[in-house]
Structure formats: C-alpha cells, structure tokens
C-alpha atoms as a PDB file:
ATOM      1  CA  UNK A   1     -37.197 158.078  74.415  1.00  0.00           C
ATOM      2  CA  UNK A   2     -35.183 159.960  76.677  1.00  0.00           C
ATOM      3  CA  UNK A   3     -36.714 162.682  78.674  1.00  0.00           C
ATOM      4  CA  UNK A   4     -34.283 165.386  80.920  1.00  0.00           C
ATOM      5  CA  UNK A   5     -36.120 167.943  82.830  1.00  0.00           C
ATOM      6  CA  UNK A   6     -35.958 170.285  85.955  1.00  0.00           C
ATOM      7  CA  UNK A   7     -38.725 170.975  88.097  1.00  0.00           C
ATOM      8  CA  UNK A   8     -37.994 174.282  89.557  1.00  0.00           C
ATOM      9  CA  UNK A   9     -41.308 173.889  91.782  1.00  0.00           C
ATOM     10  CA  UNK A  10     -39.846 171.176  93.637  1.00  0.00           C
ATOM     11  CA  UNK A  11     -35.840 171.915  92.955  1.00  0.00           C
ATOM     12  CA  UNK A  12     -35.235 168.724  91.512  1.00  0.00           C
ATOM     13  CA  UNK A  13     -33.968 167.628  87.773  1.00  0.00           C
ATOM     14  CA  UNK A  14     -35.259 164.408  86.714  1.00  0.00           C
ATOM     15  CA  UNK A  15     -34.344 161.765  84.225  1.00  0.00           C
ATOM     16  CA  UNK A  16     -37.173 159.275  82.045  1.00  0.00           C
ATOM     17  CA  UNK A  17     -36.246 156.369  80.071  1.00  0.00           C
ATOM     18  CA  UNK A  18     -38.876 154.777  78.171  1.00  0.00           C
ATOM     19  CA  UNK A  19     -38.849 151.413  75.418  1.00  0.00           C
ATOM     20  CA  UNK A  20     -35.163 150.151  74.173  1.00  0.00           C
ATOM     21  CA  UNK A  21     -33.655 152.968  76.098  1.00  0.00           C
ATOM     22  CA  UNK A  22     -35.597 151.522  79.573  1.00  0.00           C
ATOM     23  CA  UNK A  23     -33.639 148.587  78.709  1.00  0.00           C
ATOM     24  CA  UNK A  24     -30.583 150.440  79.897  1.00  0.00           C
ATOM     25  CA  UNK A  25     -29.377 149.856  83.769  1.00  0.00           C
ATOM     26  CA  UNK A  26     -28.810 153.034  84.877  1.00  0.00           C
ATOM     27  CA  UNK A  27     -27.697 153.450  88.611  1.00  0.00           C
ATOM     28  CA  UNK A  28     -30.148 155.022  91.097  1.00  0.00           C
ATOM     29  CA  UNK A  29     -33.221 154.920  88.414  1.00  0.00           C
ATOM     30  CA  UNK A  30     -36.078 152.982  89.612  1.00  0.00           C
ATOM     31  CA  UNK A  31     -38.647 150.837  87.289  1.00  0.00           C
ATOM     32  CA  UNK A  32     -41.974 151.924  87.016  1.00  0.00           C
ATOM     33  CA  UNK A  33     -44.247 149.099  85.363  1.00  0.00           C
ATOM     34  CA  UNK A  34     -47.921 149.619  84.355  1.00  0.00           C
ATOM     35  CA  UNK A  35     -50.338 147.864  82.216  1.00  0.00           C
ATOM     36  CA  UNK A  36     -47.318 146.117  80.301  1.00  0.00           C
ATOM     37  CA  UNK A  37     -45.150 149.528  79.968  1.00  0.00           C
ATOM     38  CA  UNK A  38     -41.709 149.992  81.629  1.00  0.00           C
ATOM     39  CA  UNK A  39     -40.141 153.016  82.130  1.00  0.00           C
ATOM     40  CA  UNK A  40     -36.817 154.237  83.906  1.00  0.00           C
ATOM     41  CA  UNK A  41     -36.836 157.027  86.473  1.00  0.00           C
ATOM     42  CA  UNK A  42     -34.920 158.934  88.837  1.00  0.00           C
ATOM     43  CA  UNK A  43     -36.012 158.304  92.233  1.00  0.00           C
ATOM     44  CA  UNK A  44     -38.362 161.274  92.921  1.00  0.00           C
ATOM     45  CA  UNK A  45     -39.648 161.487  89.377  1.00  0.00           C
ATOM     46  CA  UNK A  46     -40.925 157.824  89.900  1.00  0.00           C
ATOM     47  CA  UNK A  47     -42.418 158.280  93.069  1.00  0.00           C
ATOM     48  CA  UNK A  48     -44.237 161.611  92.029  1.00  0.00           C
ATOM     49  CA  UNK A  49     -45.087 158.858  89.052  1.00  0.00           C
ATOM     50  CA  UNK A  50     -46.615 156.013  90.884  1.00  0.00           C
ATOM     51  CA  UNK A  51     -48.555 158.241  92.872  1.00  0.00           C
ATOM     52  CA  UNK A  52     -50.503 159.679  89.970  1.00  0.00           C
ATOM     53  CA  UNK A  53     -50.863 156.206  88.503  1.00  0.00           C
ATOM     54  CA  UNK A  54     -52.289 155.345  91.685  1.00  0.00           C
ATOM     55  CA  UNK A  55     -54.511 158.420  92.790  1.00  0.00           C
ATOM     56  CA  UNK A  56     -54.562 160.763  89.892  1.00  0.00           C
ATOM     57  CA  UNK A  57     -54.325 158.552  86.754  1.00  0.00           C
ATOM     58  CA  UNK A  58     -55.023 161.416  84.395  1.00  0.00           C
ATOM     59  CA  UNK A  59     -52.478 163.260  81.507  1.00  0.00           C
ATOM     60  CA  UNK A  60     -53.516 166.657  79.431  1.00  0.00           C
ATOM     61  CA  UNK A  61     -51.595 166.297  75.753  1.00  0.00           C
ATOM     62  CA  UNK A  62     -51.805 170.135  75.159  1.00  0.00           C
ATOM     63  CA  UNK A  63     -52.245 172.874  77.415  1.00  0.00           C
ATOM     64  CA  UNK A  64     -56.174 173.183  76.875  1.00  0.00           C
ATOM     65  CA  UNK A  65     -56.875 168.530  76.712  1.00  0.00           C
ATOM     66  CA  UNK A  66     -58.104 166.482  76.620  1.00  0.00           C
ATOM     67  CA  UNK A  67     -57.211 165.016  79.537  1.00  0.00           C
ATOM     68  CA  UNK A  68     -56.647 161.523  79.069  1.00  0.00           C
ATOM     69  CA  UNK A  69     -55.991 158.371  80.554  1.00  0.00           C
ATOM     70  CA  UNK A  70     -52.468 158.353  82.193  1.00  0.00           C
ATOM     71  CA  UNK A  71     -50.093 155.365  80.728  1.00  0.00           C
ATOM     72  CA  UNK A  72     -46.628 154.876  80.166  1.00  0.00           C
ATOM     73  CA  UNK A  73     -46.410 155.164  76.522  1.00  0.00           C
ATOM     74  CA  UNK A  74     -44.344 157.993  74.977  1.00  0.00           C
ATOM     75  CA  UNK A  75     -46.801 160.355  73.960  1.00  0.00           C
ATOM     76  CA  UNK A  76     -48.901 160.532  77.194  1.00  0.00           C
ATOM     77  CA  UNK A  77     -46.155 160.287  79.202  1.00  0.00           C
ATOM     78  CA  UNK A  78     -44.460 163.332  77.476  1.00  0.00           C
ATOM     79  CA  UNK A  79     -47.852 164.978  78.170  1.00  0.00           C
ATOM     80  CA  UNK A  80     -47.395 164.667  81.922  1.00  0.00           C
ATOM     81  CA  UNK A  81     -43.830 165.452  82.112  1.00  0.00           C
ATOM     82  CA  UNK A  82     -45.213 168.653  80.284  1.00  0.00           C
ATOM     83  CA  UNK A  83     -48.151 169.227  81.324  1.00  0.00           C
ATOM     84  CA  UNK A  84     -48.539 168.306  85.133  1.00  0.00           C
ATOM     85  CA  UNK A  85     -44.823 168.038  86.311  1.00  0.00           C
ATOM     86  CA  UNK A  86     -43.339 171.411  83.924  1.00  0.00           C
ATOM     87  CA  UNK A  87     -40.536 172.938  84.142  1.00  0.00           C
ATOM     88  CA  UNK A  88     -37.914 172.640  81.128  1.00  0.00           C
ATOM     89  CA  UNK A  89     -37.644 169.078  79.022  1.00  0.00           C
ATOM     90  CA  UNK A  90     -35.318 168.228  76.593  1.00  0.00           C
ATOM     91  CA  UNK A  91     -36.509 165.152  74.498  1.00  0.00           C
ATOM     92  CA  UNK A  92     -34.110 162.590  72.384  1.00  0.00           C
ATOM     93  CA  UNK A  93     -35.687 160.087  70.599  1.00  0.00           C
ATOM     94  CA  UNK A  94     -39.743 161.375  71.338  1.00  0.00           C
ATOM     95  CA  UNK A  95     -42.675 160.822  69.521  1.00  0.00           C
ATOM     96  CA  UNK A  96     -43.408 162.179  66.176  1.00  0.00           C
ATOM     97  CA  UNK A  97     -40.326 164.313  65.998  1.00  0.00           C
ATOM     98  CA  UNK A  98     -40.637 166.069  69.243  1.00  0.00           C
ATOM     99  CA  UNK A  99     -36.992 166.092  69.759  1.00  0.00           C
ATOM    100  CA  UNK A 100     -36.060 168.274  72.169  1.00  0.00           C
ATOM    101  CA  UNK A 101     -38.796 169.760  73.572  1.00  0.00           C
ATOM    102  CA  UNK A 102     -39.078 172.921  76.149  1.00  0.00           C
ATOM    103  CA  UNK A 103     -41.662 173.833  78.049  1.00  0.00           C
ATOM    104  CA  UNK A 104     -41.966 175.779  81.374  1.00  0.00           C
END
C-alpha cells in the first residue's frame, strides 16, 4: 500500500509505504519497524509515527472507534493516517478496496 497525504495542520505532505511496496528504497524515507511490520516514511511522517508508537499507541478505524491498538498493518495504519494525522489521502493498493481514499 501506498499512502500520499497533506497535513494542512502542520504544512507538510507525507508519503507511507507499507509490505512489497516498503521493499522499495526510496531516498529520504526512513524505516519504521514494529512488532515484525516495516513501513516506509517521509521523515516527519515517521517521527510523528514513532512517537505515537511510543507514547500514544492507539488508532480509531472510523470516526466514532473503536480505538484500537496502534500497529503497522494496512488497515490500522490507514486508520491513523485518517483518523489522527487527517488531512487529504490518496490510497493505491489499500485494504479491502479502499483505493484512493480522501478524508479531511
């Protein structure tokens, strides 16, 4: 999966890579590994990353929950890009068809 997004909060756009396309050196991206999961990130999108893995470890998959767990598989992932981080997402290659996605 291949996530695009722009946080407008924060004035940044962001780039996620996650399974065969994490695979894929991309310059400037930086590896976030947890629990067995790799994912490929732009520089501030994996630092606003490791610090929720470290100090708020927690993803909502819809607007109104649950709050789960945060990991680095596709579908709670997604949920945080959507959910915590916002702004607007395009998707290629998401979970269960959601390809692209928008959300503000």
């Amino acid at each position: 999966m291949v996530v695009t997004g722009y946080d407008d909060r924060h004035g940044c756009g962001y780039v996620l890579s996650t399974g065969d396309d994490a695979a894929t050196d991309v310059p400037e991206a930086r590896i976030v590994s947890h629990r067995g999961l790799t994912v490929r990130a732009t520089p501030e999108l994996a630092a606003l990353l490791l610090d929720a893995l470290t100090h708020r470890p927690t993803a909502m998959l819809g607007w109104s929950g649950p709050e789960v767990p945060l990991t680095l598989d596709d579908t709670t992932v997604l949920g945080w890009l959507t959910h915590t981080v916002g702004g607007v997402l395009t998707v290629t290659g998401g979970p269960d068809g959601h390809s692209p996605v928008a959300s503000s």
